[in-house]
C-alpha atoms as a PDB file:
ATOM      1  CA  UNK A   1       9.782  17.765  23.118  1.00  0.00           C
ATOM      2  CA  UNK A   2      13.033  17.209  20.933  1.00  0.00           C
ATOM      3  CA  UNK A   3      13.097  15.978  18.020  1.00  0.00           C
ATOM      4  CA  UNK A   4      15.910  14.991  16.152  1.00  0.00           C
ATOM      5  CA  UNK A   5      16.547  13.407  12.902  1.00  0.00           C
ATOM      6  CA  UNK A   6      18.935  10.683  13.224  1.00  0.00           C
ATOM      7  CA  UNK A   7      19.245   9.071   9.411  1.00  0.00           C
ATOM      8  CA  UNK A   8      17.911  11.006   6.681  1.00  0.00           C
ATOM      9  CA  UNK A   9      17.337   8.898   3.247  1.00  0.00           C
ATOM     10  CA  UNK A  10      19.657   9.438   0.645  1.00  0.00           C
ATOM     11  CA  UNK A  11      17.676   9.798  -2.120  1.00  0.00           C
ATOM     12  CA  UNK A  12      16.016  12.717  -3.600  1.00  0.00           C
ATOM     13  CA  UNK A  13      12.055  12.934  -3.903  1.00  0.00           C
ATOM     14  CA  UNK A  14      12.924  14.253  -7.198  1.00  0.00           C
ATOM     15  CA  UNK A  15      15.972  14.289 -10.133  1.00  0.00           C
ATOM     16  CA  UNK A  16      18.011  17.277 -11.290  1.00  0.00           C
ATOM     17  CA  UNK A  17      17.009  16.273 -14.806  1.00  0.00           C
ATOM     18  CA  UNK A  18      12.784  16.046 -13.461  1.00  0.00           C
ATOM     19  CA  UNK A  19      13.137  19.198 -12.141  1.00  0.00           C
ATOM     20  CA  UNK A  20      15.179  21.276 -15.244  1.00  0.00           C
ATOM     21  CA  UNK A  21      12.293  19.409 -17.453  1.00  0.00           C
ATOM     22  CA  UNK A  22       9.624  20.605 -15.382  1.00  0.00           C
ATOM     23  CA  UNK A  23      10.905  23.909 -15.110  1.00  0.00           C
ATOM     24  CA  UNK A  24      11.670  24.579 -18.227  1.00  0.00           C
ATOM     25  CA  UNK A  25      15.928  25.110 -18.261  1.00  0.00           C
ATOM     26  CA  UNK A  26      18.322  23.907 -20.467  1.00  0.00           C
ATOM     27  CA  UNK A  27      21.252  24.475 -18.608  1.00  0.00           C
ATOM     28  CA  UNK A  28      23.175  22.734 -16.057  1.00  0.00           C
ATOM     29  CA  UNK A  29      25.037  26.192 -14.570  1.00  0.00           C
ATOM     30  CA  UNK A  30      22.232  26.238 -11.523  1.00  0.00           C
ATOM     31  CA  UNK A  31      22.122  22.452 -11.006  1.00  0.00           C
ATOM     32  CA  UNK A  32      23.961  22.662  -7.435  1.00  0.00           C
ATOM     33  CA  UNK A  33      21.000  25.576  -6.882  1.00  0.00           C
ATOM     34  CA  UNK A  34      18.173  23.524  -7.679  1.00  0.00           C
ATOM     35  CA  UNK A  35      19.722  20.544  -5.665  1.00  0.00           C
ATOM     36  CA  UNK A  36      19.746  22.611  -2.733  1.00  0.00           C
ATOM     37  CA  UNK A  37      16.371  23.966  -3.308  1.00  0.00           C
ATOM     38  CA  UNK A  38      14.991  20.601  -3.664  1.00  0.00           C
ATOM     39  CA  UNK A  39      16.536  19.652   0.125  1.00  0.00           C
ATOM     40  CA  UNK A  40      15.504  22.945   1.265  1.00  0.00           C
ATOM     41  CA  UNK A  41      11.760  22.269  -0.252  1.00  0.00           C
ATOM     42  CA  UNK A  42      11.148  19.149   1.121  1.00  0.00           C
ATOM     43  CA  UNK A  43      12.005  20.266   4.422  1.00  0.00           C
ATOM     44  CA  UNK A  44       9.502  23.097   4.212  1.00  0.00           C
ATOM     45  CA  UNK A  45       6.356  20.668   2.836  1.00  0.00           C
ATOM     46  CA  UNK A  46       7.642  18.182   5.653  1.00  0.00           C
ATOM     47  CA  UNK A  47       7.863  21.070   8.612  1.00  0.00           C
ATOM     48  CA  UNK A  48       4.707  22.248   7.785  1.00  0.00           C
ATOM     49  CA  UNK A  49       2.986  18.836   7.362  1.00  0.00           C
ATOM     50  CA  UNK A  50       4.607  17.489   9.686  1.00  0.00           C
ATOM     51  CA  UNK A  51       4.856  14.141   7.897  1.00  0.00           C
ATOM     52  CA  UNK A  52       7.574  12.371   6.784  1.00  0.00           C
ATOM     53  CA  UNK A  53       7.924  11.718   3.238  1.00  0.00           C
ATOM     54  CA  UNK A  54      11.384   9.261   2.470  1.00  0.00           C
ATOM     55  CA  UNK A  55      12.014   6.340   5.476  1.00  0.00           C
ATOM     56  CA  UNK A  56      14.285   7.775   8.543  1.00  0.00           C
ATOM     57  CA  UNK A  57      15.022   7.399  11.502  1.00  0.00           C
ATOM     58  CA  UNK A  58      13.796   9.549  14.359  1.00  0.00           C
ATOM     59  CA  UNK A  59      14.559  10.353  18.576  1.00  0.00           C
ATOM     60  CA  UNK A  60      11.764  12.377  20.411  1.00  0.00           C
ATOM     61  CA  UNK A  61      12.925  12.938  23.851  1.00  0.00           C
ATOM     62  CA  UNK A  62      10.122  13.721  25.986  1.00  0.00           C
ATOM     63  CA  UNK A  63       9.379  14.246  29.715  1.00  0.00           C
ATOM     64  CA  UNK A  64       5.963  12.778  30.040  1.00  0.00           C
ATOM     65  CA  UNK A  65       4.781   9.306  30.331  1.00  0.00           C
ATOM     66  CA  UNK A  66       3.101   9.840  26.756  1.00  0.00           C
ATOM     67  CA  UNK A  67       4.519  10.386  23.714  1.00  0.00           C
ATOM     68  CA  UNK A  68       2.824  11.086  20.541  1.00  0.00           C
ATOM     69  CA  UNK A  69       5.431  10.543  17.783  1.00  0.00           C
ATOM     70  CA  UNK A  70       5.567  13.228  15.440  1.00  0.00           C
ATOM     71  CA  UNK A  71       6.248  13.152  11.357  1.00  0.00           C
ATOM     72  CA  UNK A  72       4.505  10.147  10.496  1.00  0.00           C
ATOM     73  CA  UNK A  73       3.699   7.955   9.219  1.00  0.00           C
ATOM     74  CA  UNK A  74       5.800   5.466  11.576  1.00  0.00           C
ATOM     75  CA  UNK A  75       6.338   2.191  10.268  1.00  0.00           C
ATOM     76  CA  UNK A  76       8.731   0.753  13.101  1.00  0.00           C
ATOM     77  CA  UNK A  77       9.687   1.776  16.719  1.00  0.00           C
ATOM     78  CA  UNK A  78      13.126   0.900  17.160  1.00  0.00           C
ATOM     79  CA  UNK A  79      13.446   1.639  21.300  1.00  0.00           C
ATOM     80  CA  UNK A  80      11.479   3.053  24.008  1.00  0.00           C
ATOM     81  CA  UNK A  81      14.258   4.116  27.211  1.00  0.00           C
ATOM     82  CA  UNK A  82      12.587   5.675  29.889  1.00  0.00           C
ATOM     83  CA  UNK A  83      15.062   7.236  32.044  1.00  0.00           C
ATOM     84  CA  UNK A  84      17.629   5.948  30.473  1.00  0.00           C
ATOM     85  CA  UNK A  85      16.533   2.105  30.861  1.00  0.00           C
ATOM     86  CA  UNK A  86      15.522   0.253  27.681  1.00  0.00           C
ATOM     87  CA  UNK A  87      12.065  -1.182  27.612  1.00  0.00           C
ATOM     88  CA  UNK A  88      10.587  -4.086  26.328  1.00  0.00           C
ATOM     89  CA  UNK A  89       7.273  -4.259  24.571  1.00  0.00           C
ATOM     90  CA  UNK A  90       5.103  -5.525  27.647  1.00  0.00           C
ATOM     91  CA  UNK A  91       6.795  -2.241  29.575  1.00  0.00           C
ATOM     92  CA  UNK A  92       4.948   0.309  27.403  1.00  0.00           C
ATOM     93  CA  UNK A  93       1.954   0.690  25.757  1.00  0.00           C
ATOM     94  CA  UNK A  94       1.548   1.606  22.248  1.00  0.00           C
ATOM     95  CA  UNK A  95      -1.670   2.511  20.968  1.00  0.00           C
ATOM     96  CA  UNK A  96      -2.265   3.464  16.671  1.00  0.00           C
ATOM     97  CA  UNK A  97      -3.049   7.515  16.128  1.00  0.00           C
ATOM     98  CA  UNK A  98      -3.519   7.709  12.443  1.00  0.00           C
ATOM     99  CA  UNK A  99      -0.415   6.733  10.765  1.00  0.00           C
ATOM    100  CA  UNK A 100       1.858   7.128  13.874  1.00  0.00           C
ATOM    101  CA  UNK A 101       1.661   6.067  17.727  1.00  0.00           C
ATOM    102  CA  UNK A 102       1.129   6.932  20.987  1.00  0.00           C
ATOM    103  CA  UNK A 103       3.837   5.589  23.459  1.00  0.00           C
ATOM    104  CA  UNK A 104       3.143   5.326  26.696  1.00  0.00           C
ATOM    105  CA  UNK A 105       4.806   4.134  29.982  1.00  0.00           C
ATOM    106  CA  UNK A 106       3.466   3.459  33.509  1.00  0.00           C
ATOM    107  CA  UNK A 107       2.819   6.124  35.627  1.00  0.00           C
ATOM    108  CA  UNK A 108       5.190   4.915  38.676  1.00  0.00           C
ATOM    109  CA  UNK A 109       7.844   7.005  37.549  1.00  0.00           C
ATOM    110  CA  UNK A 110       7.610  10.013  39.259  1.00  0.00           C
ATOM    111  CA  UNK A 111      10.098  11.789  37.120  1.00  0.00           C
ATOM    112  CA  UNK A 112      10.543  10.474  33.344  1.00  0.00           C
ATOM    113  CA  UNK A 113      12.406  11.689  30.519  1.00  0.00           C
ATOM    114  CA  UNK A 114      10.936   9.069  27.505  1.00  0.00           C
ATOM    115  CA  UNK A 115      12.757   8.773  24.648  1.00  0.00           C
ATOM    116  CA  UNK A 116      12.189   7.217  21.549  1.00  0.00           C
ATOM    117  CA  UNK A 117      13.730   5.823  18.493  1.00  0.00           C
ATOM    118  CA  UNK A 118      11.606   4.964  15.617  1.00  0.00           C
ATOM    119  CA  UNK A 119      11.476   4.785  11.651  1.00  0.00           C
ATOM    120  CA  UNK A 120       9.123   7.095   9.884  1.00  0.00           C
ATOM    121  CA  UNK A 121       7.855   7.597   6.081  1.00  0.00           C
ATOM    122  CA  UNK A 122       6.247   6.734   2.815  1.00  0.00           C
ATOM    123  CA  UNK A 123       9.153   4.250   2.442  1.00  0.00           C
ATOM    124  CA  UNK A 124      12.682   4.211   0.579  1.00  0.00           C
ATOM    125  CA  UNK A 125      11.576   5.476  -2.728  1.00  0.00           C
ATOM    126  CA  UNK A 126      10.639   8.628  -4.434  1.00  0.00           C
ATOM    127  CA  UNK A 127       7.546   6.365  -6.114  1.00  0.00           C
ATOM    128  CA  UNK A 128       6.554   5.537  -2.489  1.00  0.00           C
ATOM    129  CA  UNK A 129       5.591   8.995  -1.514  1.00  0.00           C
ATOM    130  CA  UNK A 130       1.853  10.044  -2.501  1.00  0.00           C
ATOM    131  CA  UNK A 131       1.777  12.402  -5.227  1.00  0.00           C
ATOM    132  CA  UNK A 132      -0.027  15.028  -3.815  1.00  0.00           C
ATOM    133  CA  UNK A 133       3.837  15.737  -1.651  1.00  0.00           C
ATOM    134  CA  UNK A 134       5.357  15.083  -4.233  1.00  0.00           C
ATOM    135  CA  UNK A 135       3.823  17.539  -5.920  1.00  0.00           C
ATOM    136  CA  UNK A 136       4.062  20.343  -3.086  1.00  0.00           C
ATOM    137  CA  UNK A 137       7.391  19.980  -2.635  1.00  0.00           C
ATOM    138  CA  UNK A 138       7.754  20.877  -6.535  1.00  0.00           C
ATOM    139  CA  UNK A 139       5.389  24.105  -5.910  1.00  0.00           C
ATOM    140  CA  UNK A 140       7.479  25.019  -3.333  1.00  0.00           C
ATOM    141  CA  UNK A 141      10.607  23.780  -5.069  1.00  0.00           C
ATOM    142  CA  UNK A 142       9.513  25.922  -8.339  1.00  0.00           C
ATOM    143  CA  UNK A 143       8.615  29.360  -5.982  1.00  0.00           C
ATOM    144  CA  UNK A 144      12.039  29.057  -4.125  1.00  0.00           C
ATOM    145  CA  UNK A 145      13.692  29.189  -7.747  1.00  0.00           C
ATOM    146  CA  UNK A 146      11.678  31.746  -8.873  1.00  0.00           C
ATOM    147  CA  UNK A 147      11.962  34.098  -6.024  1.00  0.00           C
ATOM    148  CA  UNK A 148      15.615  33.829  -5.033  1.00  0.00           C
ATOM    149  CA  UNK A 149      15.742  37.613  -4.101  1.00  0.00           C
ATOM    150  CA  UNK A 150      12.754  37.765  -1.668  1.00  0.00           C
ATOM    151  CA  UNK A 151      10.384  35.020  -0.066  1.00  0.00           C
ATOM    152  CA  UNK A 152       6.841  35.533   1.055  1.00  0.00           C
ATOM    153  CA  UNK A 153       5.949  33.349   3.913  1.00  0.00           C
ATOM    154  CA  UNK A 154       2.617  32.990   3.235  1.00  0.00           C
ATOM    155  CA  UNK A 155       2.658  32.369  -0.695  1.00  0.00           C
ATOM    156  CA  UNK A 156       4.871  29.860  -0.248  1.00  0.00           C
ATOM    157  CA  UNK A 157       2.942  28.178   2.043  1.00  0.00           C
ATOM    158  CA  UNK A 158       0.150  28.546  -0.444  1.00  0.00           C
ATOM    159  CA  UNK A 159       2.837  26.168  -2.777  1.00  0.00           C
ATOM    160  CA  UNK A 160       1.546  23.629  -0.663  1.00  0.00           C
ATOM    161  CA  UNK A 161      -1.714  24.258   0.120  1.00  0.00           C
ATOM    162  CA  UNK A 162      -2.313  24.160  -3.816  1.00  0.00           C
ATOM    163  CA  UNK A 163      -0.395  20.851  -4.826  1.00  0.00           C
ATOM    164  CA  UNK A 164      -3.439  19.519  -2.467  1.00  0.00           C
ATOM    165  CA  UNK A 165      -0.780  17.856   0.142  1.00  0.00           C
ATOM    166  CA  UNK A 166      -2.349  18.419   4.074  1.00  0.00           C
ATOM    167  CA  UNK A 167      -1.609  17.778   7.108  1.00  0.00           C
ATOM    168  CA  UNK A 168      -3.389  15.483   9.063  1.00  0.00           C
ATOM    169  CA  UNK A 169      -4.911  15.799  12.286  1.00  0.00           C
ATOM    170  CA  UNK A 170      -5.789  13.614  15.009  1.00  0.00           C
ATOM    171  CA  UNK A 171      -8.292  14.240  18.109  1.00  0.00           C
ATOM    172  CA  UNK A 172      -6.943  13.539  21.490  1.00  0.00           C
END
């Protein structure tokens, strides 16, 4: 499966200002640092969530006759093209999984390549997003700055783990 982020939201989950007040600096000298961090943080809590936390847009390309659309939660499906023809509603079925979808197409298509273009998140503003990623993505923000020089997989994953934010899983 590929997925690949189309529009990303514009807006931060977080301020510069926030984040020096939170952390505790009075200077402005590491501002492009901790914007870059803050990018580079919300990535992370998204990856490893796999949820998506400000609205954008999203294309899975998949070659199945099901899709289940990853980095919820999806709040609009855009198109369904199933080798390379557009469908209509009534052409594919779409059934709820959580807070995304499962797409799926007829199986008279011997080959398929299914791909799909959809909207995804918490919606367009910082508020939007539940606090418990919000406040992950501040752990994790906070650990980056902290430990420029030299990264440990798993305790930053435990950034995460302790802001409470998990991922959510869904039984097939």
């Amino acid at each position: 499966m590929d997925i690949k982020i189309i529009k990303e939201s514009d807006k931060r989950l977080l301020s510069i200002a926030e984040i020096r007040g939170i952390m505790r600096i009075s200077h402005d000298k590491d501002d492009w640092l901790l914007d870059h961090l803050m990018l580079s943080a919300t990535d992370i809590v998204e990856k490893e969530l796999e949820r998506s936390m400000l609205t954008k847009i999203i294309h899975v390309s998949h070659e199945n006759t099901r899709v289940i659309l990853p980095y919820g939660p999806v709040s609009e499906i855009i198109s369904v093209v199933c080798n390379g023809k557009e469908l209509n509603e009534d052409e594919y079925k779409k059934t709820s999984r959580g807070d995304s979808f499962v797409i799926e197409v007829p199986f008279r298509w011997r080959k398929v390549r299914m791909e799909v273009k959809y909207k995804a998140g918490f919606g367009s503003e910082p508020k939007d997003v539940p606090s418990s990623m919000r406040h992950a993505v501040l752990n994790t923000l906070c650990y980056l700055y902290e430990n420029r020089s030299s990264v440990d997989r798993n305790k930053l994953l435990d950034q995460i783990r302790i802001a409470g934010a998990q991922k959510r899983y869904a039984l097939t």
